[in-house]
Protein backbone atom coordinates (compact mmCIF):
# COMPACT_ATOMS: atom_id res chain seq x y z
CA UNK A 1 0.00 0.00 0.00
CA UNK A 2 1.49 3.52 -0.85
CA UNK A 3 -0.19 7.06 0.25
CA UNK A 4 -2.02 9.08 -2.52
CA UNK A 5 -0.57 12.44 -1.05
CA UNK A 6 2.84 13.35 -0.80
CA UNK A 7 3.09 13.53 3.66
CA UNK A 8 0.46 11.24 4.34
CA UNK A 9 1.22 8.43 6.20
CA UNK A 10 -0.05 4.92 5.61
CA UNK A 11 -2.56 3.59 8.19
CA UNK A 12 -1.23 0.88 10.46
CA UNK A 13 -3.00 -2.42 11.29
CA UNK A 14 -3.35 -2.72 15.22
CA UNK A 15 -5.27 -4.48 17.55
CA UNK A 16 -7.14 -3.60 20.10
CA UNK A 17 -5.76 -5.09 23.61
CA UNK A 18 -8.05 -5.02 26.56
CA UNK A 19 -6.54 -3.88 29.74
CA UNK A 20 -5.77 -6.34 32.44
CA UNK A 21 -4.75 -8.77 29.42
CA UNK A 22 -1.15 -8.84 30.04
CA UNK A 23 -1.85 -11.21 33.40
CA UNK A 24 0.55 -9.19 35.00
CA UNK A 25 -1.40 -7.79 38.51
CA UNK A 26 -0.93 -3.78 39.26
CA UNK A 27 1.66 -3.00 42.06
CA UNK A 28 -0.03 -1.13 45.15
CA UNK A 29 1.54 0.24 47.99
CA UNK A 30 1.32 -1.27 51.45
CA UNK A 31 -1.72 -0.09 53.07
CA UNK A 32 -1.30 1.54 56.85
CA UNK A 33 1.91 2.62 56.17
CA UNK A 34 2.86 6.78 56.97
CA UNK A 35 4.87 8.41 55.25
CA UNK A 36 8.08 8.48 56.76
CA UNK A 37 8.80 12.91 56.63
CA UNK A 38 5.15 13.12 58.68
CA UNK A 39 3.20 12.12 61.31
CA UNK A 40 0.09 10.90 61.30
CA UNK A 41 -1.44 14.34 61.88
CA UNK A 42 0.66 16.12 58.91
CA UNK A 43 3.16 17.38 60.85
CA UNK A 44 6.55 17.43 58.98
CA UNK A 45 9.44 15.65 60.74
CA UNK A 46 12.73 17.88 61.75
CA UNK A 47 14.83 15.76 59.59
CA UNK A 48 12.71 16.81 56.30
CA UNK A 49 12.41 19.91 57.28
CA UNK A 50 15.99 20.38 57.97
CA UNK A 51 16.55 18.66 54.63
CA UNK A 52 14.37 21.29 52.90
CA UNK A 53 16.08 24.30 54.19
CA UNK A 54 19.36 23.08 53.54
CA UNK A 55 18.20 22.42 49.93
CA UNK A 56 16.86 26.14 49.51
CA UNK A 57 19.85 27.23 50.65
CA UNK A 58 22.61 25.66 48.52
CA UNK A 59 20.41 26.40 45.78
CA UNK A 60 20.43 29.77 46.45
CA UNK A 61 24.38 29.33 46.80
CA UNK A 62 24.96 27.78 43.56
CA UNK A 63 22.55 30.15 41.55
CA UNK A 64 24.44 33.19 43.12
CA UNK A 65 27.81 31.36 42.01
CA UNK A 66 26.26 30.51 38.45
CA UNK A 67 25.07 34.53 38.30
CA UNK A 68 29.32 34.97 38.90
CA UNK A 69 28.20 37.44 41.99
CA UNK A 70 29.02 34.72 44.97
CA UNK A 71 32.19 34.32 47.10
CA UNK A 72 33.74 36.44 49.35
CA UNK A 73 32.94 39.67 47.43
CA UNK A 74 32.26 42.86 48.80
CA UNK A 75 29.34 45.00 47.92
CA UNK A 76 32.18 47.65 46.45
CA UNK A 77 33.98 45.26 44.65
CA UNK A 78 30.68 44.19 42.78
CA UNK A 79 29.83 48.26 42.04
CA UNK A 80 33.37 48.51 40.59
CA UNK A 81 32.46 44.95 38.27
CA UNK A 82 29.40 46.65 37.35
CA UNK A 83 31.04 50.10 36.57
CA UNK A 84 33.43 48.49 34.42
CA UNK A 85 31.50 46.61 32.71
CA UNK A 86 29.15 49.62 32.32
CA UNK A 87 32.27 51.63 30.81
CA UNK A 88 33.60 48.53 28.50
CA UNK A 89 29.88 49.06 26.73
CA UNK A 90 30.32 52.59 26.24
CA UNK A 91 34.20 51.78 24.35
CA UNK A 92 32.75 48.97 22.26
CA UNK A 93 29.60 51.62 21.05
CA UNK A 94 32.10 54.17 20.58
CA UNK A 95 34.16 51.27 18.89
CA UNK A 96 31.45 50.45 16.48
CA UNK A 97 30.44 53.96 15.45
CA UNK A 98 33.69 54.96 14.44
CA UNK A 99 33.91 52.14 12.49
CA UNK A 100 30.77 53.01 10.62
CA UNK A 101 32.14 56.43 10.51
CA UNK A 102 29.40 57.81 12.55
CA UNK A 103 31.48 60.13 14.74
């Protein structure tokens, strides 16, 4: 069999499998048993939440590292990264019109 169209696809032949066919039973968790991070009544154990704050927090650590504003920098050294950076724009612009012979 070949498609009429150019981009159609050919049908497929299948066959329809009814579920629970397989023989193979569906795995269910124990029943009565709590989840280990809370009590009975919902209350989060220390140990999770422990876990969780520690988790925020090197996240926040490795995103501030990944931004290139982390370590032992002060808040001056990062205005003088920021004013150079802010001055190495203005040469490259200046850079590019006199190149186009703008100025």
């Amino acid at each position: 069999m070949s498609a009429d169209k150019p981009g159609e696809q050919e049908p497929l032949d299948a066959e329809i499998v009814e579920s629970g066919a397989t023989g193979a039973t569906p795995v269910t968790p124990p029943a009565g048993l709590p989840d280990p991070d809370y009590s009975e009544g919902g209350v989060p154990s220390f140990d999770f939440v422990r876990d969780r704050i520690e988790q925020r927090y090197t996240t926040s650590v490795g995103s501030q590292e990944v931004a290139g504003i982390g370590g032992p920098e002060t808040l001056e050294s990062l205005d003088k990264k920021i004013a150079d950076r802010k001055e190495a724009a203005k040469d490259k612009l200046a850079e590019i019109r006199r190149a186009m012979g703008k100025e």
